[in-house]
PDB file of N, CA and C in Angstrom:
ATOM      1  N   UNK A   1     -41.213 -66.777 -43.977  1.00  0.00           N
ATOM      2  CA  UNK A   1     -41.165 -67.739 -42.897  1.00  0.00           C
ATOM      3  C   UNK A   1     -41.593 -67.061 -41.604  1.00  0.00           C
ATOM      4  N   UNK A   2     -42.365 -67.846 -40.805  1.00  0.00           N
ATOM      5  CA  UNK A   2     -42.850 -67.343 -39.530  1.00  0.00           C
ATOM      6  C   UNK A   2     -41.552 -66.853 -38.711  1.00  0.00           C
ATOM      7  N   UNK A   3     -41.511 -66.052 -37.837  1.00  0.00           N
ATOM      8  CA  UNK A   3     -40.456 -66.089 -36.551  1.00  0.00           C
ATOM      9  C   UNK A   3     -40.623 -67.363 -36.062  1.00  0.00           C
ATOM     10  N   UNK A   4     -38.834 -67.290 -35.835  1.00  0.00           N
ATOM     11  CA  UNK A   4     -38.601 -69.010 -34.836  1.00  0.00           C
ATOM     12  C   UNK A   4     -38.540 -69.899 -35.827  1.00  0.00           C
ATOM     13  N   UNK A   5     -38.625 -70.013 -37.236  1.00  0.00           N
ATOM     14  CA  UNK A   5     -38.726 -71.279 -38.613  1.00  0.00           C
ATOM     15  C   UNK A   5     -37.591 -71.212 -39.063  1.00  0.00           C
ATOM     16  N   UNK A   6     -37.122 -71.852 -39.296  1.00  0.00           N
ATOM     17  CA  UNK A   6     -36.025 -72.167 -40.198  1.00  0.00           C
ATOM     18  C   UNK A   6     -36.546 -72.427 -41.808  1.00  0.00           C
ATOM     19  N   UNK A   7     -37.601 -72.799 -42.259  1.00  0.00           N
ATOM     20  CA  UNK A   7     -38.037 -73.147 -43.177  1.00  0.00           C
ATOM     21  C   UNK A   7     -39.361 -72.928 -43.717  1.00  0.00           C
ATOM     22  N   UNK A   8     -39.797 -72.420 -44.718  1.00  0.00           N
ATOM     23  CA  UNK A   8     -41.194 -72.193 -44.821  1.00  0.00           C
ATOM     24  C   UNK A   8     -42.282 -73.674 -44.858  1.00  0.00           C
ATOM     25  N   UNK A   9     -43.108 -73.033 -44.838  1.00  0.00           N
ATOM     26  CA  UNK A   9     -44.487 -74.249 -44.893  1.00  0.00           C
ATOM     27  C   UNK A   9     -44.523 -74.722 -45.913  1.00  0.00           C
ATOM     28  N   UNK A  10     -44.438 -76.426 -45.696  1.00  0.00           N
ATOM     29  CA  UNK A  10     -44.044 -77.910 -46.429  1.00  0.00           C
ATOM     30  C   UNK A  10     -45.112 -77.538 -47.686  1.00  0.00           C
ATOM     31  N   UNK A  11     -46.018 -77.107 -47.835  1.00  0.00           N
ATOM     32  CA  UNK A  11     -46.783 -76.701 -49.354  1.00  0.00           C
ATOM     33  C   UNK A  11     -46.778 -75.005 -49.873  1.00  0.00           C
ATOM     34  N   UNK A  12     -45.640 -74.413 -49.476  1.00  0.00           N
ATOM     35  CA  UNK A  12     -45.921 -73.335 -49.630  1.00  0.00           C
ATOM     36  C   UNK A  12     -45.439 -72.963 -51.082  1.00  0.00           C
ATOM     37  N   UNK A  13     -45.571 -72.329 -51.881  1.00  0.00           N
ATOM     38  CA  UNK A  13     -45.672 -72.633 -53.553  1.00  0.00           C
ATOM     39  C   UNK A  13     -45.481 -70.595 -53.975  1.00  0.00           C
ATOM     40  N   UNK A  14     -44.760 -70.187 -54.646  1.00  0.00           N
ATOM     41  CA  UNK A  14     -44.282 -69.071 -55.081  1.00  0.00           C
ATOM     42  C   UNK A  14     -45.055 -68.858 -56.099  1.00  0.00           C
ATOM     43  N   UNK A  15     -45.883 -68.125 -56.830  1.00  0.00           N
ATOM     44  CA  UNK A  15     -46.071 -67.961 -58.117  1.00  0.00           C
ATOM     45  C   UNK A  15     -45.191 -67.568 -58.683  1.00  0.00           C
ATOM     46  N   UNK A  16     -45.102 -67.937 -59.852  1.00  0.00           N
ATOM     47  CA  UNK A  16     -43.971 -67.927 -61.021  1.00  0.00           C
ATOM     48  C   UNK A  16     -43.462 -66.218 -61.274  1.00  0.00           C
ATOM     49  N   UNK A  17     -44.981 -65.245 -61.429  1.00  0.00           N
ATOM     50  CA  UNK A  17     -44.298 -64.187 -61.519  1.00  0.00           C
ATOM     51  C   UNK A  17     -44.232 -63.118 -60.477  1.00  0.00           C
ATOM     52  N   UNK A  18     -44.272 -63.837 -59.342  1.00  0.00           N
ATOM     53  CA  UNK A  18     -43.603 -63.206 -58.089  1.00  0.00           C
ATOM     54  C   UNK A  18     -42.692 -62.335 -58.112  1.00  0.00           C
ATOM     55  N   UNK A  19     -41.495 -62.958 -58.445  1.00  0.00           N
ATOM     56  CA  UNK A  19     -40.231 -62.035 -58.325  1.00  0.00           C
ATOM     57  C   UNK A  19     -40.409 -61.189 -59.478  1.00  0.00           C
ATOM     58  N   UNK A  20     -40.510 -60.898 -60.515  1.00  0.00           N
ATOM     59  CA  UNK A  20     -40.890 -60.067 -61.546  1.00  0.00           C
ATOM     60  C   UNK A  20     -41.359 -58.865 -60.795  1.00  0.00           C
ATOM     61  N   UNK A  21     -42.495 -59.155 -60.356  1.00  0.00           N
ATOM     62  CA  UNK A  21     -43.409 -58.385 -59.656  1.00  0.00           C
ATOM     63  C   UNK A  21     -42.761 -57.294 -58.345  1.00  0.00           C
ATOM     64  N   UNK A  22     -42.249 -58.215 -57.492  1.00  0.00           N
ATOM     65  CA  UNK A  22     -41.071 -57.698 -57.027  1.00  0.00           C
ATOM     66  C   UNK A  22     -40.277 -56.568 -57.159  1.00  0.00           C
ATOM     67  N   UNK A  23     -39.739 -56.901 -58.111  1.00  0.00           N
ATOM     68  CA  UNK A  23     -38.316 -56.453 -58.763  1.00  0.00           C
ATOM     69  C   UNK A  23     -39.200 -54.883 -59.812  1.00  0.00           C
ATOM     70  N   UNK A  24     -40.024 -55.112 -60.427  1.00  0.00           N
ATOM     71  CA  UNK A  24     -40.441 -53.981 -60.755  1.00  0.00           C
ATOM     72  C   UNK A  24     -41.619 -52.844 -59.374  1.00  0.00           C
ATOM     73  N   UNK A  25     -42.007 -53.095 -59.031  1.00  0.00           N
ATOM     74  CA  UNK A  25     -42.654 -52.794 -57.795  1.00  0.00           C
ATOM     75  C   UNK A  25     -41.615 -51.936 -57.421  1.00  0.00           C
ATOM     76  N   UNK A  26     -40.859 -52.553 -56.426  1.00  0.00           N
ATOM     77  CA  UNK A  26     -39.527 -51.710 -56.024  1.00  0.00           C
ATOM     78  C   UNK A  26     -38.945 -50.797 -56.518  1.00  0.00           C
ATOM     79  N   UNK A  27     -38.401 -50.787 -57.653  1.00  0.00           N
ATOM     80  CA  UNK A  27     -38.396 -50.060 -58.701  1.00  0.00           C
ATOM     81  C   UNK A  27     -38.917 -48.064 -58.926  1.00  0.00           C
ATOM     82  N   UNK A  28     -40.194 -49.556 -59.221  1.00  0.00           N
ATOM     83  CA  UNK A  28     -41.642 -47.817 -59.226  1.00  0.00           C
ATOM     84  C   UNK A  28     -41.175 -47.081 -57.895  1.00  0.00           C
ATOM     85  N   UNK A  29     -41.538 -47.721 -57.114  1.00  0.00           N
ATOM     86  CA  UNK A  29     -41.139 -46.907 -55.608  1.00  0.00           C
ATOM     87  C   UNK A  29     -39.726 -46.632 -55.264  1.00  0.00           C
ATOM     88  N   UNK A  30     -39.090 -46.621 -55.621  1.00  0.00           N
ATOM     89  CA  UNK A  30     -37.173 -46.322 -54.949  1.00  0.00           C
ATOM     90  C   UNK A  30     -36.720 -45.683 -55.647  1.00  0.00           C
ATOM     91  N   UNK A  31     -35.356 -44.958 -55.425  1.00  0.00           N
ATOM     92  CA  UNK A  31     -34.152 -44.919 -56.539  1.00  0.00           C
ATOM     93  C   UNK A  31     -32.746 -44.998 -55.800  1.00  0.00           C
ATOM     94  N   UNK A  32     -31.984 -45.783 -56.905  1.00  0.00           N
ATOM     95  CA  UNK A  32     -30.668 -46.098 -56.457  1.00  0.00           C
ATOM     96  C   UNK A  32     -31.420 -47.585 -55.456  1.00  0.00           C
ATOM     97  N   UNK A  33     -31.915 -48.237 -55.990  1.00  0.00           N
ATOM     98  CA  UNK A  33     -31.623 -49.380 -55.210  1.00  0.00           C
ATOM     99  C   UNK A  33     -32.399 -50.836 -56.161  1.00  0.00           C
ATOM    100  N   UNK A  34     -31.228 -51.499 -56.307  1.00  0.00           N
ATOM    101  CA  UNK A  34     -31.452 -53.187 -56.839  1.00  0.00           C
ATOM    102  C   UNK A  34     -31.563 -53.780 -56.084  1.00  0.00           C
ATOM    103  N   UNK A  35     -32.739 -54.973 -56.371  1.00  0.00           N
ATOM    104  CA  UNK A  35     -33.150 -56.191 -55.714  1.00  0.00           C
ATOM    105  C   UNK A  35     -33.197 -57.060 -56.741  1.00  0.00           C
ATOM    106  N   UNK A  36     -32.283 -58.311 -56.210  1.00  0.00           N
ATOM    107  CA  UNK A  36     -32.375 -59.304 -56.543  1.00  0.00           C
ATOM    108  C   UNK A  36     -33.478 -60.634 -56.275  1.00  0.00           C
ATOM    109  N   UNK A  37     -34.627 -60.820 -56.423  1.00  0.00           N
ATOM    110  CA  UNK A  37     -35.683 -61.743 -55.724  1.00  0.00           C
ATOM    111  C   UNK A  37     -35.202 -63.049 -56.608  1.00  0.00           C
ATOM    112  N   UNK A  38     -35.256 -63.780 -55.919  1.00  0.00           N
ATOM    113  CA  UNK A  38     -35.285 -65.481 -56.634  1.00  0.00           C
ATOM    114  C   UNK A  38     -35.852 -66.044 -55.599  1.00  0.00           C
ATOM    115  N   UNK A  39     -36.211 -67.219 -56.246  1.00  0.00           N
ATOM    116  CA  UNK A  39     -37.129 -68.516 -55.835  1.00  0.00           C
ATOM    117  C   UNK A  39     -36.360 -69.790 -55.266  1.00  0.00           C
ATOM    118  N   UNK A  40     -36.622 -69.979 -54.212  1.00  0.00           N
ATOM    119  CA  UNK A  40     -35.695 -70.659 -53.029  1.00  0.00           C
ATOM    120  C   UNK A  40     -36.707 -72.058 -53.157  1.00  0.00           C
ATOM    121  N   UNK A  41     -36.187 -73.160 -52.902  1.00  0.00           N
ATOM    122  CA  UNK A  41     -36.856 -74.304 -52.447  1.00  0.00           C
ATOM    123  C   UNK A  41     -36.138 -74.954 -51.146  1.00  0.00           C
ATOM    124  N   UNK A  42     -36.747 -74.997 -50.606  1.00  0.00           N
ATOM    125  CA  UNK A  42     -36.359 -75.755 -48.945  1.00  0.00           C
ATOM    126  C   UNK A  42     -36.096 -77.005 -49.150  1.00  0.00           C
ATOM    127  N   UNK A  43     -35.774 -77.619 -48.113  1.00  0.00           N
ATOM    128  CA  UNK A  43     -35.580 -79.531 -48.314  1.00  0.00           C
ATOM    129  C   UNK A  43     -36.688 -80.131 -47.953  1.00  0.00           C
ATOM    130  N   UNK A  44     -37.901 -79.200 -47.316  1.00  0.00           N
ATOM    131  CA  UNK A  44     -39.113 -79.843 -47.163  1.00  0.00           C
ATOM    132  C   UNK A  44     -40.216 -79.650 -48.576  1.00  0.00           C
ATOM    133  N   UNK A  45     -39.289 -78.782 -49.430  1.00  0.00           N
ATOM    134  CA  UNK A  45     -40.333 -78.576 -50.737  1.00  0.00           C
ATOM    135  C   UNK A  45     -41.131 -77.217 -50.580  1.00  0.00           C
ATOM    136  N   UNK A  46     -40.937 -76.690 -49.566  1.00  0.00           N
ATOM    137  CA  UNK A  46     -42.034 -75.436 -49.251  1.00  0.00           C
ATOM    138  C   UNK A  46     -40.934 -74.592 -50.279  1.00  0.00           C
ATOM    139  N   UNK A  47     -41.351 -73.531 -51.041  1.00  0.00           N
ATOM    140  CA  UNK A  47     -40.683 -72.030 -51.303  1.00  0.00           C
ATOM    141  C   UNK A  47     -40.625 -71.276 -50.761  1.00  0.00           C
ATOM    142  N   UNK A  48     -39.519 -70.035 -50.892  1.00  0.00           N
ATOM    143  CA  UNK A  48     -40.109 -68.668 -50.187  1.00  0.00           C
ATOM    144  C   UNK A  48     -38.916 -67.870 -51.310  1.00  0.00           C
ATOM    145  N   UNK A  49     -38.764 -66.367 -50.935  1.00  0.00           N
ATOM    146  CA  UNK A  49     -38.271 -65.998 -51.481  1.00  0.00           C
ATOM    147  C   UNK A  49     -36.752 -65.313 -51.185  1.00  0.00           C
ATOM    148  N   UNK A  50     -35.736 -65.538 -51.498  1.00  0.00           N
ATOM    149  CA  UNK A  50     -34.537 -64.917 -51.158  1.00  0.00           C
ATOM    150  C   UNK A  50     -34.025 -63.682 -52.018  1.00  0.00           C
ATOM    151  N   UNK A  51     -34.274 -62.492 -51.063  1.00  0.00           N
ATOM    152  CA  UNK A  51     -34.025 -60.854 -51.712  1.00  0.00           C
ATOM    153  C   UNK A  51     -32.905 -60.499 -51.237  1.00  0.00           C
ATOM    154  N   UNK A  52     -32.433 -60.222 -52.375  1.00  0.00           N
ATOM    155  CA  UNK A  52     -30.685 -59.560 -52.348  1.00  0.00           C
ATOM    156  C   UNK A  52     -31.157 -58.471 -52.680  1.00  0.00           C
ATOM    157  N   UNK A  53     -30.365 -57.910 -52.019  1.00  0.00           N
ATOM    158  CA  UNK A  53     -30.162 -56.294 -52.530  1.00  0.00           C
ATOM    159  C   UNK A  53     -28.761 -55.863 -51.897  1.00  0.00           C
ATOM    160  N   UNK A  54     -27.739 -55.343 -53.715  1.00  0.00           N
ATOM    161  CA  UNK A  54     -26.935 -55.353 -53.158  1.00  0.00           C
ATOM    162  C   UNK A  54     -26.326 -53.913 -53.000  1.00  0.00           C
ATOM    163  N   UNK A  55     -25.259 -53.507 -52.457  1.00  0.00           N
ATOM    164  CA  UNK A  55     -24.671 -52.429 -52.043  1.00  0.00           C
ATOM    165  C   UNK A  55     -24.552 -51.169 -52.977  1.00  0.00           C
ATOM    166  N   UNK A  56     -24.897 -50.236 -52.703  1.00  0.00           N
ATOM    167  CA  UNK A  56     -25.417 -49.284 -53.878  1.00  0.00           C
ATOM    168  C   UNK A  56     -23.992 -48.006 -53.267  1.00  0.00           C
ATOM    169  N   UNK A  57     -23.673 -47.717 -54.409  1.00  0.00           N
ATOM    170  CA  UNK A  57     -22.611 -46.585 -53.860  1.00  0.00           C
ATOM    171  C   UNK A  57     -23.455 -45.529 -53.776  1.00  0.00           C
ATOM    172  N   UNK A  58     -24.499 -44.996 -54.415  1.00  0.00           N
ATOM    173  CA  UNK A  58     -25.659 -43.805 -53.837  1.00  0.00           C
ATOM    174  C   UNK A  58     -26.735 -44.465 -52.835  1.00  0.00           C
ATOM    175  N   UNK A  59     -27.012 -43.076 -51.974  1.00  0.00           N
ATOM    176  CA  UNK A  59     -28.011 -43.461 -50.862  1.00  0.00           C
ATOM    177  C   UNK A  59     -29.473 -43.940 -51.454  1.00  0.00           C
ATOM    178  N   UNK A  60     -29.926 -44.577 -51.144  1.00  0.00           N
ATOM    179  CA  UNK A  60     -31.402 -44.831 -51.868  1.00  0.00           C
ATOM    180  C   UNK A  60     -32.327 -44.315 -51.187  1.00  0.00           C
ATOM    181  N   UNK A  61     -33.149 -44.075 -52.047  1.00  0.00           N
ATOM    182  CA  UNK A  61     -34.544 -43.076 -51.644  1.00  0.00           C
ATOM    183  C   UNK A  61     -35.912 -43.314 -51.863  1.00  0.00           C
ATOM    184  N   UNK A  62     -37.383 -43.149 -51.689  1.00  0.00           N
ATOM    185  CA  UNK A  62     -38.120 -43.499 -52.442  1.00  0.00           C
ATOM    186  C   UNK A  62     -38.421 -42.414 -53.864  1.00  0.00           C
ATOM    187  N   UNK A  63     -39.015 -42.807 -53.991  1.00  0.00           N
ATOM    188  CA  UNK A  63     -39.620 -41.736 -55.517  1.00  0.00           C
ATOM    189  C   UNK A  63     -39.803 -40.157 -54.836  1.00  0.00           C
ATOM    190  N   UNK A  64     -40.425 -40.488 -54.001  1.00  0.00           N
ATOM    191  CA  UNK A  64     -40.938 -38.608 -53.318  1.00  0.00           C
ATOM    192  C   UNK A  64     -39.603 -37.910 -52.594  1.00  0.00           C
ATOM    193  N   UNK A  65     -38.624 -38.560 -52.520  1.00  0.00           N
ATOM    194  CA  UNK A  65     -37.423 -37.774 -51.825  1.00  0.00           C
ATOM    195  C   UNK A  65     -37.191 -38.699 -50.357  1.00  0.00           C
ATOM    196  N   UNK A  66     -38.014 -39.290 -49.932  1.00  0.00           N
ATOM    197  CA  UNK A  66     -37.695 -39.912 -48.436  1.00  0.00           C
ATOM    198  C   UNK A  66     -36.767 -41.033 -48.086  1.00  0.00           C
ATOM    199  N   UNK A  67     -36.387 -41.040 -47.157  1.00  0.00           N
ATOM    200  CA  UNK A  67     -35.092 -41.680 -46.300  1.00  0.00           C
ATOM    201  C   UNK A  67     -35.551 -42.464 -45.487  1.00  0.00           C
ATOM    202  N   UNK A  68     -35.671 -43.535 -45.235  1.00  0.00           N
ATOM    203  CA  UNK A  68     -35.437 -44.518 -44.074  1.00  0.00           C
ATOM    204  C   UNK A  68     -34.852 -45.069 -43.444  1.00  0.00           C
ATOM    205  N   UNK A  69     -34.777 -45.605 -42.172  1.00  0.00           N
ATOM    206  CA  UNK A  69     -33.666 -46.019 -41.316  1.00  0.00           C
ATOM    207  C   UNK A  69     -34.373 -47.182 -40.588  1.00  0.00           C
ATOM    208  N   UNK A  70     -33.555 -48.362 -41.488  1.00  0.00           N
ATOM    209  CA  UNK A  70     -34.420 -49.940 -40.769  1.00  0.00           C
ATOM    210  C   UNK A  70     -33.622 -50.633 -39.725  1.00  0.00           C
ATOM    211  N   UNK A  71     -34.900 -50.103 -38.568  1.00  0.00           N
ATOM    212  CA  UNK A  71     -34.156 -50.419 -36.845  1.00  0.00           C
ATOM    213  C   UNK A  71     -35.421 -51.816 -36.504  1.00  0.00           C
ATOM    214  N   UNK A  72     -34.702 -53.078 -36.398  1.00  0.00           N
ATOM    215  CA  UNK A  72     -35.239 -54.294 -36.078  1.00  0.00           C
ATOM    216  C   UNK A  72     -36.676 -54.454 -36.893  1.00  0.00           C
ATOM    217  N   UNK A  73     -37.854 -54.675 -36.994  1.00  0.00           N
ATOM    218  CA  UNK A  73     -38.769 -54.673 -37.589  1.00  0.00           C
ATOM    219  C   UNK A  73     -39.369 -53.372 -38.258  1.00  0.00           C
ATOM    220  N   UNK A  74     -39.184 -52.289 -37.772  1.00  0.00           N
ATOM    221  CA  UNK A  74     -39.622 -51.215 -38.322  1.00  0.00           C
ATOM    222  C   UNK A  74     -38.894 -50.306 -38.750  1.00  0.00           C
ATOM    223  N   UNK A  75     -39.077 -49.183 -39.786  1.00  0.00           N
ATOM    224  CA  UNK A  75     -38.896 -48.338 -40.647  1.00  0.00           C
ATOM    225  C   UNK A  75     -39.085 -47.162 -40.202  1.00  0.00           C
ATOM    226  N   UNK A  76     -38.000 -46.328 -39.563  1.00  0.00           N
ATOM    227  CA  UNK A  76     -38.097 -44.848 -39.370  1.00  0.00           C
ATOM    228  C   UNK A  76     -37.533 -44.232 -40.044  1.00  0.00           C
ATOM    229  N   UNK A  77     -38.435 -42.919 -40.447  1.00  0.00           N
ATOM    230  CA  UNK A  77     -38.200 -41.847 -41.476  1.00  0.00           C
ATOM    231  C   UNK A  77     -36.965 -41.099 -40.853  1.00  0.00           C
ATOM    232  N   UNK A  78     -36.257 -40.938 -42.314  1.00  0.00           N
ATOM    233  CA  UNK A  78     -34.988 -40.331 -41.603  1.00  0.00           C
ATOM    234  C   UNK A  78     -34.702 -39.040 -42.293  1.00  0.00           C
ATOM    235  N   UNK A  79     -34.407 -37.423 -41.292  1.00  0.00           N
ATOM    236  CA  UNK A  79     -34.534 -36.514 -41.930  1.00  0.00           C
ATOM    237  C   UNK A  79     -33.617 -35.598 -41.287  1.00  0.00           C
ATOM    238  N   UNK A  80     -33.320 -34.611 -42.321  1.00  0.00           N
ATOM    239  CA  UNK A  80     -32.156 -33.089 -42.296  1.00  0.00           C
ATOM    240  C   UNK A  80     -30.823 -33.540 -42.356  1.00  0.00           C
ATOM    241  N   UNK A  81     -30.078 -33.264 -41.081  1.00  0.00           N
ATOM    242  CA  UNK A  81     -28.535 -33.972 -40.691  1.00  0.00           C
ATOM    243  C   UNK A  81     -28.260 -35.321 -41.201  1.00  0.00           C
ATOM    244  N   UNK A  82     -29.546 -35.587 -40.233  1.00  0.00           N
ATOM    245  CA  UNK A  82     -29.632 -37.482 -40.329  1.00  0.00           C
ATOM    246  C   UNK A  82     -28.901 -38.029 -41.530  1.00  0.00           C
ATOM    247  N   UNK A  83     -29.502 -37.647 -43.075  1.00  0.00           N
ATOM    248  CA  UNK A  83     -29.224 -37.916 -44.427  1.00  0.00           C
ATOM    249  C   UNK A  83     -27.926 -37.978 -44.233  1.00  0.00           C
ATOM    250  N   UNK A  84     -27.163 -37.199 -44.390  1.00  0.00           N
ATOM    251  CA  UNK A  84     -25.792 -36.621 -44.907  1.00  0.00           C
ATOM    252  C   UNK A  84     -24.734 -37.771 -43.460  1.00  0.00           C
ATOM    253  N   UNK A  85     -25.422 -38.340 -42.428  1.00  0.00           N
ATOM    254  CA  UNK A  85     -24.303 -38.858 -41.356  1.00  0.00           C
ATOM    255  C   UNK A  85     -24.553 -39.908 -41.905  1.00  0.00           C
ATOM    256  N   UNK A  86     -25.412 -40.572 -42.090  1.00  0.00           N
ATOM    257  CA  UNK A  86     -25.741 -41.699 -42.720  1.00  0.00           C
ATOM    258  C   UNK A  86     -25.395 -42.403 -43.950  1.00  0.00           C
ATOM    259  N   UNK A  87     -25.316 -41.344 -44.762  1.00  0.00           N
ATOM    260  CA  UNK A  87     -24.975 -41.532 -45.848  1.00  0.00           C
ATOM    261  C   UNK A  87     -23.524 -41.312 -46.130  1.00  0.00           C
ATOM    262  N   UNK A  88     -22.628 -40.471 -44.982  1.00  0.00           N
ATOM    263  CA  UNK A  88     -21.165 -40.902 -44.977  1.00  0.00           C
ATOM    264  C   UNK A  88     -21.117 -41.988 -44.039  1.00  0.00           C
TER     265      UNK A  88
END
């Protein structure tokens, strides 16, 4: 959904194996972390997608060892100390 929408666009249509796609994607790239993707329908009929991901008792990482820290729209790499405060 755009910023400012409450709802996606009145023809907007999910392919079927979207979330599949998703859900393994993530996967390849992370560890220690589940996503839940499912297929949402609005009251105007548009789709979009609603991603759970839920609370992981280990820190999650990507495949290469890296850490991120998601501050409002963007993704900063998070490193040394950082890990270990964060992660208590």
């Amino acid at each position: 959904m755009e910023d400012g929408q409450d709802l996606p666009p009145a023809g907007q249509q999910i392919p079927s194996d979207l979330p599949d796609t998703l859900r393994r994607k993530l996967a390849e790239r992370t560890v220690n972390l589940a996503v839940l993707p499912d297929v949402v329908t609005a009251p105007n009929g548009g789709q979009c997608i609603e991603l759970r991901i839920p609370r992981a008792m280990a820190v999650a990482s990507t495949t290469d060892g890296r850490y991120f820290l998601r501050v409002a729209d963007q993704s900063k790499p998070v490193t040394g100390d950082d890990v270990m405060r964060l992660a208590s």
